[in-house]
Every structure is written in structure tokens, then in C-alpha cells.
Protein backbone atom coordinates (compact mmCIF):
# COMPACT_ATOMS: atom_id res chain seq x y z
CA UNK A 1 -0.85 9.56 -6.54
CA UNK A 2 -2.49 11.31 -3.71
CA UNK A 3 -5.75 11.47 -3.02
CA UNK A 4 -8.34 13.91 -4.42
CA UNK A 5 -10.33 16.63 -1.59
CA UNK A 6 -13.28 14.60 -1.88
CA UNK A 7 -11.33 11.27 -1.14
CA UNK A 8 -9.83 12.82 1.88
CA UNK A 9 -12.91 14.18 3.08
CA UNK A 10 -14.71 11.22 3.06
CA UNK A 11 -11.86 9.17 4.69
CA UNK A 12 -11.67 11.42 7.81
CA UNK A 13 -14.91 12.05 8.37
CA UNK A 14 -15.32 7.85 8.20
CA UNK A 15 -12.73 7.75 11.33
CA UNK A 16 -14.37 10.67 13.04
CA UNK A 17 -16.08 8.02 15.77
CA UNK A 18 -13.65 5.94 18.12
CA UNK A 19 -15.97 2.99 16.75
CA UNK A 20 -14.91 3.18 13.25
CA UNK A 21 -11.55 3.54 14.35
CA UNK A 22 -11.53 0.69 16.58
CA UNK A 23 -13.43 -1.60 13.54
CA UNK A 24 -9.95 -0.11 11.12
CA UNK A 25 -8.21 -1.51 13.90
CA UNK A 26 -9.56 -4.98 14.47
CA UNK A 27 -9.02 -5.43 10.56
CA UNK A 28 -5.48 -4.29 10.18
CA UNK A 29 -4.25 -8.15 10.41
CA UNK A 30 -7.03 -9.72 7.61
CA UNK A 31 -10.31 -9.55 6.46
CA UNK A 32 -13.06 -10.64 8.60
CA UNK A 33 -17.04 -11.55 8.39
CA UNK A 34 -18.67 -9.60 10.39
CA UNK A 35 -19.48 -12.34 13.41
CA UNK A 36 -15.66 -12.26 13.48
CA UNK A 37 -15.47 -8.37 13.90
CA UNK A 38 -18.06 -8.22 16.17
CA UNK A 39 -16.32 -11.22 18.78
CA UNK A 40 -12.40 -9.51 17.86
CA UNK A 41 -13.50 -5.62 18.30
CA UNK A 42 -16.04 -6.38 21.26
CA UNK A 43 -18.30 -3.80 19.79
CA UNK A 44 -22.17 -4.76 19.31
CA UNK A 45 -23.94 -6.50 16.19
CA UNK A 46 -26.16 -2.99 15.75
CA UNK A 47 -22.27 -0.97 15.99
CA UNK A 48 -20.87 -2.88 13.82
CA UNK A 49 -23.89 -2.48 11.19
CA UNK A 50 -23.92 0.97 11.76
CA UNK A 51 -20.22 1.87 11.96
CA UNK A 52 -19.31 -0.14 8.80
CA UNK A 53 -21.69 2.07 6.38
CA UNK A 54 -19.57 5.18 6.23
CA UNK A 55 -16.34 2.95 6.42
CA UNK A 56 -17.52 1.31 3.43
CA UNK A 57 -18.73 4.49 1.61
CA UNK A 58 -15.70 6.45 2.26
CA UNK A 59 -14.48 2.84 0.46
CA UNK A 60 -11.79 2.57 3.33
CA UNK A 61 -13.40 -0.84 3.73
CA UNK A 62 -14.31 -2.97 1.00
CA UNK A 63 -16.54 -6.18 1.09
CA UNK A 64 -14.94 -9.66 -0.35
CA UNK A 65 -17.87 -12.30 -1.19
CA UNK A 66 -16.34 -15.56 -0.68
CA UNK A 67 -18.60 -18.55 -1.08
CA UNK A 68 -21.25 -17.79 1.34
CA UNK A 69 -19.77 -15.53 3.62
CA UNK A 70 -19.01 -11.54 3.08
CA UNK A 71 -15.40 -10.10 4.54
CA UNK A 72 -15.14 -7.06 5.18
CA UNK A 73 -11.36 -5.99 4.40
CA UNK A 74 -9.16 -2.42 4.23
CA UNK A 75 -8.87 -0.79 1.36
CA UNK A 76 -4.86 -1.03 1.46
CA UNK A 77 -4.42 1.46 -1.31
CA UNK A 78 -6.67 3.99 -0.01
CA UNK A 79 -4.50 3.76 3.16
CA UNK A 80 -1.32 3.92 1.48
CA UNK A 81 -2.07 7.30 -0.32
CA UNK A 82 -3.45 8.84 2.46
CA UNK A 83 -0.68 7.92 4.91
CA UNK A 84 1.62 9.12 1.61
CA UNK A 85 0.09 12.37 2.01
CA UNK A 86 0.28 12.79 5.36
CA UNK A 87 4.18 11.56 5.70
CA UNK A 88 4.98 14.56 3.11
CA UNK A 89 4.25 16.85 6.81
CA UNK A 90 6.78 14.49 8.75
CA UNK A 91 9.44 14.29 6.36
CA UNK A 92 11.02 17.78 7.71
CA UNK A 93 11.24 17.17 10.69
């Protein structure tokens, strides 16, 4: 399934600052809380907070309530059909 304009819109725009990139980055291995992400990606508390909002609304990360703490994870299947659509330019040559 790839994904729709709107979808793909959102998701690029979300990794338009080397911040939000760097946060996709840090939680490529597992999901973190966001102490953890802030320690592992070396960016500030206020980065983090502001960097995750269009992350999260472009639903490329998702937040996981687990007992008391919130993780903040990848949306693997968002990744998957974006990457999808962009191998289909690679696959030529």
C-alpha cells in the first residue's frame, strides 16, 4: 500500500529539521521515554518537547503508555511504506 499525498507530506515535512531527524535516529533500536531520548540523542528537554510534536502528528512516532511511563516509539509501518515508495526510484538502477 503506499502512502496517500497527505501522508507523505506530513512525513517529510516532520524530518525537515536535523533535530527530528536525529530524535528518528536515536529511536531506530527501541522505544524510549523521553529522559532516555533526551540523555541517548544529547539534544535538550525543551528540543525534545518541541521536535517530537510534528514527529508525532505526522504519526511517524507514536506514544506507548506503559505503567507509568510514556515511550515514544517509530511508527514501523509508516516507515516501511514510505521507504516502499521511495525504493520503486532505485529499483532501475
Amino acid at each position: 500500500m503506499k502512502p496517500t499525498e497527505i501522508e507523505m507530506v506530513k512525513f517529510l515535512e516532520s524530518l525537515r529539521a536535523p533535530q527530528c531527524r536525529r530524535i528518528v535516529d536515536t529511536l531506530h533500536e527501541k522505544p524510549l521515554t523521553e529522559i532516555q531520548l533526551i540523555k541517548k540523542s544529547k539534544l535538550s528537554k525543551r528540543s525534545i518537547e518541541l521536535h517530537l510534536l510534528p514527529l508525532i502528528q505526522a504519526k511517524l512516532i507514536v506514544k506507548k503508555k506503559q505503567e507509568s511511563s510514556v515511550y515514544y516509539a517509530l511508527n514501523k509501518k509508516l516507515l516501511k511504506r514510505n521507504a516502499d515508495w521511495f525504493a520503486k526510484f532505485l529499483s532501475n538502477t
